[in-house]
Protein backbone atom coordinates (compact mmCIF):
# COMPACT_ATOMS: atom_id res chain seq x y z
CA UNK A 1 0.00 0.00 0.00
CA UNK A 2 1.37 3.43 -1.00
CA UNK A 3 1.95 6.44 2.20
CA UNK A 4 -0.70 9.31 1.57
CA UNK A 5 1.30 12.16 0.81
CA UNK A 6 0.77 14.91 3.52
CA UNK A 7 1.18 19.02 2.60
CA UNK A 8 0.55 22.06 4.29
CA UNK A 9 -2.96 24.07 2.87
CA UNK A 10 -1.33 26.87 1.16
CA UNK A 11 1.58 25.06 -0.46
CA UNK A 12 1.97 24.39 -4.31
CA UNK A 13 1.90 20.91 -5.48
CA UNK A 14 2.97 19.58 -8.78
CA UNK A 15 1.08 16.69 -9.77
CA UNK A 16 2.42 14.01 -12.39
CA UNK A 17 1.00 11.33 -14.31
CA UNK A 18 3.21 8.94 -16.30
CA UNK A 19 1.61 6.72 -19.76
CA UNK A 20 3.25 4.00 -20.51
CA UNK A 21 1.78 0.97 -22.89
CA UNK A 22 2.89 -1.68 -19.81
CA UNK A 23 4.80 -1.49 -16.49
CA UNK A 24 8.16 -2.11 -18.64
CA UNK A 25 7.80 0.05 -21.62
CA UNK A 26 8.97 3.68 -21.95
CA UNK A 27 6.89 6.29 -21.32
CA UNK A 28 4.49 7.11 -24.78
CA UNK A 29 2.15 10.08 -25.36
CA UNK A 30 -1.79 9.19 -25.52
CA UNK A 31 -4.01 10.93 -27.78
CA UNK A 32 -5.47 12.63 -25.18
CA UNK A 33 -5.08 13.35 -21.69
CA UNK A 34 -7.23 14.06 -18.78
CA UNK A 35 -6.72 15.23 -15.16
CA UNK A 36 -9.83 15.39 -12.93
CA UNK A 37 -9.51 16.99 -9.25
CA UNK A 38 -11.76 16.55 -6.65
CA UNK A 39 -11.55 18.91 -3.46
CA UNK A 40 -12.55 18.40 0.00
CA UNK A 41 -15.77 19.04 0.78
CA UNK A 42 -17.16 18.96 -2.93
CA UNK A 43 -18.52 16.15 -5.17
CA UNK A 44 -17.69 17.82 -8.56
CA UNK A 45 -14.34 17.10 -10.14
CA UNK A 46 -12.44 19.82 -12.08
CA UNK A 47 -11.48 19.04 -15.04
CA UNK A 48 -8.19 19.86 -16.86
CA UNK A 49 -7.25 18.67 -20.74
CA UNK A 50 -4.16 18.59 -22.76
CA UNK A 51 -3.92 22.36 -23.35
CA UNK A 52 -3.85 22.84 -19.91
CA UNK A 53 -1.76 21.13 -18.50
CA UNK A 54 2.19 20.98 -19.17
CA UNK A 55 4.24 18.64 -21.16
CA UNK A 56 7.88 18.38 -20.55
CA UNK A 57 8.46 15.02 -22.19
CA UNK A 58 7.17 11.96 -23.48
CA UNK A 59 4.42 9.99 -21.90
CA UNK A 60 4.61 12.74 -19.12
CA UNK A 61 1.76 15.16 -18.02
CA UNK A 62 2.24 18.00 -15.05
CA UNK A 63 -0.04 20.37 -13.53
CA UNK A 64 0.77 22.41 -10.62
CA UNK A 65 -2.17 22.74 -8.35
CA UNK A 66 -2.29 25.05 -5.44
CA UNK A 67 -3.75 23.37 -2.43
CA UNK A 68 -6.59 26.04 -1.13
CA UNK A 69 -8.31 23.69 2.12
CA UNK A 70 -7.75 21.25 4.55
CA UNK A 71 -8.95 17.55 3.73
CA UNK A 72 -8.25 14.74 1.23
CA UNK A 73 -7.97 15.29 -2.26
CA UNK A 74 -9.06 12.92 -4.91
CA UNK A 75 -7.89 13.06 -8.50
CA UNK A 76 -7.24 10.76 -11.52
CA UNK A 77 -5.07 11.28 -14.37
CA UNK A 78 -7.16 9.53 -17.99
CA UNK A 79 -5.09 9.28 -21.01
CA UNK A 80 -6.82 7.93 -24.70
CA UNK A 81 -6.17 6.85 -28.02
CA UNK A 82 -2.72 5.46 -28.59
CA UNK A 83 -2.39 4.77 -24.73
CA UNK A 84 -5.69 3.82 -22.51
CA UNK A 85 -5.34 3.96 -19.06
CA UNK A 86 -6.32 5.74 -15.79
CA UNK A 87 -4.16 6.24 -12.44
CA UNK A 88 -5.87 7.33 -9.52
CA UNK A 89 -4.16 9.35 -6.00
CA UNK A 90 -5.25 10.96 -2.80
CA UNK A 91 -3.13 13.33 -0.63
CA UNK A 92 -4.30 14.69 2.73
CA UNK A 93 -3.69 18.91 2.96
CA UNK A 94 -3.04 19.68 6.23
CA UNK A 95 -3.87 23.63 7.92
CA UNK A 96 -0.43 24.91 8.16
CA UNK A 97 -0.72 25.95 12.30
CA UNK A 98 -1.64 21.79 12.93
């Protein structure tokens, strides 16, 4: 089981999500990518697409997200076409005087 990453409400966080066709291929680009966010204390996702969202080499998506409230975060990176796949994470934001 992977440790929930822990970070202080206020800090920036750069978020990553890595395609690759199999566990032991290279990284490859998808058609399309797909990063959906989910704050505490909402039940809509926000959505952010390929223009958005940066590109600094293959198979490799970033977006830097600055962490506004306490709670746990939800979010899923979705890449199509050439590569399918999904990747899910949490992190916990933490008020910066607990």
């Amino acid at each position: 089981m992977e440790e929930l990453l822990v970070v202080d409400v206020g800090q920036g966080l750069r978020l990553r999500g890595t395609f690759r066709p199999d566990e032991d291929s290279a990284p490859e680009d998808p058609t399309s990518v797909e990063l959906r966010i989910r704050a505490p204390g909402t039940l809509i996702y926000d959505s952010y697409t390929t223009p958005e969202l940066q590109h600094p080499s293959t198979g490799v998506y970033e977006f830097d997200l600055e962490v506004d409230r306490p709670g746990v975060w939800i979010g899923k990176w979705y890449g199509t076409g050439d590569i399918n796949a999904a990747r899910s994470f949490t992190f916990q934001a933490l008020d910066a005087g607990m």
